[in-house]
C-alpha atoms as a PDB file:
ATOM      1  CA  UNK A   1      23.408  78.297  19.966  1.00  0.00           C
ATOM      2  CA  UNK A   2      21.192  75.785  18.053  1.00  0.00           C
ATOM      3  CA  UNK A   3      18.649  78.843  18.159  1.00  0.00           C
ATOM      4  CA  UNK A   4      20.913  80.866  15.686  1.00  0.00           C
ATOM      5  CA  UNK A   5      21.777  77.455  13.326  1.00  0.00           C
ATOM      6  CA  UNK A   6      17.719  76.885  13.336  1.00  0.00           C
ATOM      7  CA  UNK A   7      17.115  80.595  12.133  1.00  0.00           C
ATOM      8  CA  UNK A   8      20.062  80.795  10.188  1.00  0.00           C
ATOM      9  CA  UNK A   9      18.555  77.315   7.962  1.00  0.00           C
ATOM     10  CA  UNK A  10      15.149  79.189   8.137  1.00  0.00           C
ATOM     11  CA  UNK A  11      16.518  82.333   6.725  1.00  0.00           C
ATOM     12  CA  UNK A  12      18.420  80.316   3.779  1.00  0.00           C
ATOM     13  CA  UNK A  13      14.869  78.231   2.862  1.00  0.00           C
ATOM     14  CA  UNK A  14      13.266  81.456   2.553  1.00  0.00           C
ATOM     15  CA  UNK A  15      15.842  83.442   0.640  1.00  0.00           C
ATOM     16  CA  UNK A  16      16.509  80.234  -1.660  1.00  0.00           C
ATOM     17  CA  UNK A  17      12.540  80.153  -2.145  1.00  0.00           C
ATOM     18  CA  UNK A  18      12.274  83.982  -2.520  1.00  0.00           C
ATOM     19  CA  UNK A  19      15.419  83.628  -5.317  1.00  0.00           C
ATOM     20  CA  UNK A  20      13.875  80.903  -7.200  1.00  0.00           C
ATOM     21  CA  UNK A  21      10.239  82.699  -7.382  1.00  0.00           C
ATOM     22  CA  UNK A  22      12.252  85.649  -8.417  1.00  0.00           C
ATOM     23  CA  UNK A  23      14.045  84.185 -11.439  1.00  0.00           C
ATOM     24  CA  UNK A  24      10.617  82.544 -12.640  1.00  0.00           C
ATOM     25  CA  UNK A  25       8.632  85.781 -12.511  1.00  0.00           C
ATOM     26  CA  UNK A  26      12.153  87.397 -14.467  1.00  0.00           C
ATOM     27  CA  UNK A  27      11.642  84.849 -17.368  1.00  0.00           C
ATOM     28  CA  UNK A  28       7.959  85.153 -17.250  1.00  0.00           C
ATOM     29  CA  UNK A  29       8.251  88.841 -17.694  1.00  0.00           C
ATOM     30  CA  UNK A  30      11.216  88.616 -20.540  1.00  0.00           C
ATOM     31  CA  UNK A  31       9.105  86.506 -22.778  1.00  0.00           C
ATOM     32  CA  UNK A  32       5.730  86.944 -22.070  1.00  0.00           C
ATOM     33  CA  UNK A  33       5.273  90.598 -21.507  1.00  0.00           C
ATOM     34  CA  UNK A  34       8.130  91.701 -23.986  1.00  0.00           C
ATOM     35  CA  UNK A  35      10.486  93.433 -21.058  1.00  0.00           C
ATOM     36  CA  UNK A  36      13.714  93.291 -22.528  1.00  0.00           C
ATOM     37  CA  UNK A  37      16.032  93.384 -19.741  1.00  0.00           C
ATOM     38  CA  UNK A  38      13.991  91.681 -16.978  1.00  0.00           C
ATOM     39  CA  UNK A  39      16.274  88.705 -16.123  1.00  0.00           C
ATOM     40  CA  UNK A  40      19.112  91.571 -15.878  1.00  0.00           C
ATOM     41  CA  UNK A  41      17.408  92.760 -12.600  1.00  0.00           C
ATOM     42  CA  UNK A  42      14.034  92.628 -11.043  1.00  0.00           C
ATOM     43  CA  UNK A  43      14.399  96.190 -10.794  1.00  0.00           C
ATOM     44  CA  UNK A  44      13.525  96.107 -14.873  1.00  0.00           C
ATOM     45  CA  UNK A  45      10.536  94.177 -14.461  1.00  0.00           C
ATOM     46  CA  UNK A  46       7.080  95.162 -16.221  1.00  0.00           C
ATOM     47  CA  UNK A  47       4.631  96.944 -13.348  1.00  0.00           C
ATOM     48  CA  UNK A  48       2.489  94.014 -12.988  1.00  0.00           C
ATOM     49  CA  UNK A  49       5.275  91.466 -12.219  1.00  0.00           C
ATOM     50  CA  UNK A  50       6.497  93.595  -9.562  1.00  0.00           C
ATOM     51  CA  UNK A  51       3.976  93.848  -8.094  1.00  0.00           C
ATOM     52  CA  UNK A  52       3.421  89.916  -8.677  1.00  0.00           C
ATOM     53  CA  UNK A  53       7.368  89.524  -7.002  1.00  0.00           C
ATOM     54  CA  UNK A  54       6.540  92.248  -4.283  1.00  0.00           C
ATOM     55  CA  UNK A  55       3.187  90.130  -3.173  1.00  0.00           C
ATOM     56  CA  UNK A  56       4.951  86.538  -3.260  1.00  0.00           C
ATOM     57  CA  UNK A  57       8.267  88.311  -1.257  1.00  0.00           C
ATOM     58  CA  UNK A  58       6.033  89.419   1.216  1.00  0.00           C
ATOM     59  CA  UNK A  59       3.882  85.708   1.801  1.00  0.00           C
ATOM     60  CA  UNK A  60       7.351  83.583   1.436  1.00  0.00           C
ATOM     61  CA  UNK A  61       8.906  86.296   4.154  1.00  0.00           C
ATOM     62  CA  UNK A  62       5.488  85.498   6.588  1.00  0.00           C
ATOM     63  CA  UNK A  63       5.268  81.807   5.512  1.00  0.00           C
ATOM     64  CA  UNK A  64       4.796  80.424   9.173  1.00  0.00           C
ATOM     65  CA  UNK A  65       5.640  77.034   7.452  1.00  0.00           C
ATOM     66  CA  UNK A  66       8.858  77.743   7.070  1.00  0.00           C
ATOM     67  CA  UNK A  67       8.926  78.563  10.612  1.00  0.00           C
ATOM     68  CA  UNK A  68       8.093  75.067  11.964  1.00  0.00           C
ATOM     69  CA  UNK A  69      10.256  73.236   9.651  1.00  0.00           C
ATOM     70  CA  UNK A  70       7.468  72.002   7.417  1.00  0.00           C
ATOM     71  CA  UNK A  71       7.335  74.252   4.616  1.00  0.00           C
ATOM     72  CA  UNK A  72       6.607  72.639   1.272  1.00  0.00           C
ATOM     73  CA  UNK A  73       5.682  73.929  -2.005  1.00  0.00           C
ATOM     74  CA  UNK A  74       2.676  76.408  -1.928  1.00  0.00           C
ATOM     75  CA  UNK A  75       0.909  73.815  -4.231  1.00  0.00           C
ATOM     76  CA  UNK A  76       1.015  71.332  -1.971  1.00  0.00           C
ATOM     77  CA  UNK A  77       0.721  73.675   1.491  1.00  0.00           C
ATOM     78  CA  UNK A  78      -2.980  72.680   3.442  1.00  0.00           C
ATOM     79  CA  UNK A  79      -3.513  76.758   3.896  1.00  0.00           C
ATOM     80  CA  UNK A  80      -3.678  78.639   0.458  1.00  0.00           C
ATOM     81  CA  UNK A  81      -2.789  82.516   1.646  1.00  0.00           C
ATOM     82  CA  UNK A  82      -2.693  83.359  -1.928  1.00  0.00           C
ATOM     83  CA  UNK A  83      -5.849  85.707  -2.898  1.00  0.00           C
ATOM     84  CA  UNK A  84      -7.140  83.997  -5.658  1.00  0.00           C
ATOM     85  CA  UNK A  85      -6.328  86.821  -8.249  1.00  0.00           C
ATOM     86  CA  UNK A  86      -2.397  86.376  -7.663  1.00  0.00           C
ATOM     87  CA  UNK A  87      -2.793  82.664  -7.199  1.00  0.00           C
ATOM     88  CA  UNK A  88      -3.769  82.057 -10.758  1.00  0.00           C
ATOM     89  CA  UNK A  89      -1.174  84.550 -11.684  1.00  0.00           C
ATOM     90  CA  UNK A  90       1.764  82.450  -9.812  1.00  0.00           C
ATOM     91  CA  UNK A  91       0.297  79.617 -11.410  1.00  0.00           C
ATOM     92  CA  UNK A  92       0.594  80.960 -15.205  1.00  0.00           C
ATOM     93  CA  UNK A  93       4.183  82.180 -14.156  1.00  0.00           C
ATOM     94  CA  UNK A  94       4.971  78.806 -12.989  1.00  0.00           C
ATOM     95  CA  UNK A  95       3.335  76.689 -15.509  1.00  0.00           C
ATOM     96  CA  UNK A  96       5.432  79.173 -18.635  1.00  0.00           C
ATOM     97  CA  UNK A  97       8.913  79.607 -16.474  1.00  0.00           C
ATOM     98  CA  UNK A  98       8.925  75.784 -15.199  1.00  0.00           C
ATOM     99  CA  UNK A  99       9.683  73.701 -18.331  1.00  0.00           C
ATOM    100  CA  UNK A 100      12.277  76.714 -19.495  1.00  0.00           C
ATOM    101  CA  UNK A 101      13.865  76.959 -16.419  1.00  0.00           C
ATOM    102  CA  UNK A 102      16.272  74.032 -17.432  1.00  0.00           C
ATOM    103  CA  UNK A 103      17.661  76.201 -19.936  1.00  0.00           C
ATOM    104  CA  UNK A 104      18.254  79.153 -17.329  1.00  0.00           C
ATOM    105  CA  UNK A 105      19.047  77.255 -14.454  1.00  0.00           C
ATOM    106  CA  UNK A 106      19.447  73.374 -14.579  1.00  0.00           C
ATOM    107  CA  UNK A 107      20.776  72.902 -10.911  1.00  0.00           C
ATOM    108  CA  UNK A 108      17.540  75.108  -9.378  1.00  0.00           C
ATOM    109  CA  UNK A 109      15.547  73.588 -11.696  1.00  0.00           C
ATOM    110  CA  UNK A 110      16.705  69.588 -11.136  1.00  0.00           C
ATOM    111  CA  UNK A 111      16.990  70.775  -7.652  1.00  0.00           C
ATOM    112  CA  UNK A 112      12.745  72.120  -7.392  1.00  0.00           C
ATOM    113  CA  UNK A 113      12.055  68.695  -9.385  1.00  0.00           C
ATOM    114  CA  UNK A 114      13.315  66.206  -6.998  1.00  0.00           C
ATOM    115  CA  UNK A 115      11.351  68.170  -4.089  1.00  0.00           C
ATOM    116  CA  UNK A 116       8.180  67.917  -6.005  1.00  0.00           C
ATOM    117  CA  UNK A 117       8.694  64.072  -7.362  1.00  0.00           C
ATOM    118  CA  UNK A 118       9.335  63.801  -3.080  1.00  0.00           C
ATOM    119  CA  UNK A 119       6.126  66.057  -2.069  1.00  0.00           C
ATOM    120  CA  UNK A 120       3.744  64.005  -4.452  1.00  0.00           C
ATOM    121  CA  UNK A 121       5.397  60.490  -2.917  1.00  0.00           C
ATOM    122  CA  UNK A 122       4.577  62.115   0.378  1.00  0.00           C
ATOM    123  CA  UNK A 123       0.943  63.495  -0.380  1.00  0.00           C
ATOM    124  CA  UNK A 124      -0.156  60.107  -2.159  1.00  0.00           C
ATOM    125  CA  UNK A 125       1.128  57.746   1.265  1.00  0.00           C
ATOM    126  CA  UNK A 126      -0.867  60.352   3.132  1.00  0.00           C
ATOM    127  CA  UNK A 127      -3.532  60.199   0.894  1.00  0.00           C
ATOM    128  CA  UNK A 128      -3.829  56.377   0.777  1.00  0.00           C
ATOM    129  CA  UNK A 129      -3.375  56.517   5.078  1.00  0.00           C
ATOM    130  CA  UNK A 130      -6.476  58.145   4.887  1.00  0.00           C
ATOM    131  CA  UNK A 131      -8.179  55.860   2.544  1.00  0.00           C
ATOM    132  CA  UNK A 132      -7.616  52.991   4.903  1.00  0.00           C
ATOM    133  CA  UNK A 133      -9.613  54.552   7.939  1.00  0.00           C
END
């Protein structure tokens, strides 16, 4: 039974992950590219954010991270499976949607602060473990 609770969790970390991504590439695509009704649906986004949103669907959907209960943000993940080319384009949506997405969606976006504030804590106590050996 704990089997199905496990998955079930796993499912909702990817899905909440897979949402989030979704409305920053939305925003990204409103603003930046000019496409009117992108945050209506991703269905309206320009061709080169869906195909940004199809590539990121399909690594957050394979993460085996998530799997083993130790999925973190992609920035701070030890294996990049990004290809460079859509790595630096993740990055630009990230680095325009971040900031705005207080105005879109405070809770997500208080929420995806407080999990980076806690990953940085955690990779600097690593960091410093390692400085001590």
């Amino acid at each position: 039974m704990s089997v199905k609770i496990e998955s079930q969790e796993i499912k909702s970390k990817r899905d909440d992950e897979e949402k989030t991504v979704t409305i920053m590439i939305q925003l990204y695509c409103r603003k930046v590219h000019k496409s009117p009704r992108a945050m209506k649906s991703p269905v309206f986004l320009c061709n080169e954010c869906k195909e940004l949103l199809s590539y990121v669907s399909k690594k957050v959907q394979n993460c085996p991270y998530t799997a083993k209960g130790t999925k973190t943000f992609c920035s701070f993940c030890p294996t990049h499976c990004y290809s460079p080319q859509y790595r630096e384009k993740i990055r630009q949506v990230m680095r325009f949607s971040g900031p705005r997405m207080l105005f879109y969606h405070p809770v997500k976006a208080v929420k995806h602060l407080k999990l980076t504030l806690k990953e940085k804590k955690k990779a600097k106590l690593v960091e410093e473990g390692k400085k001590e050996k």
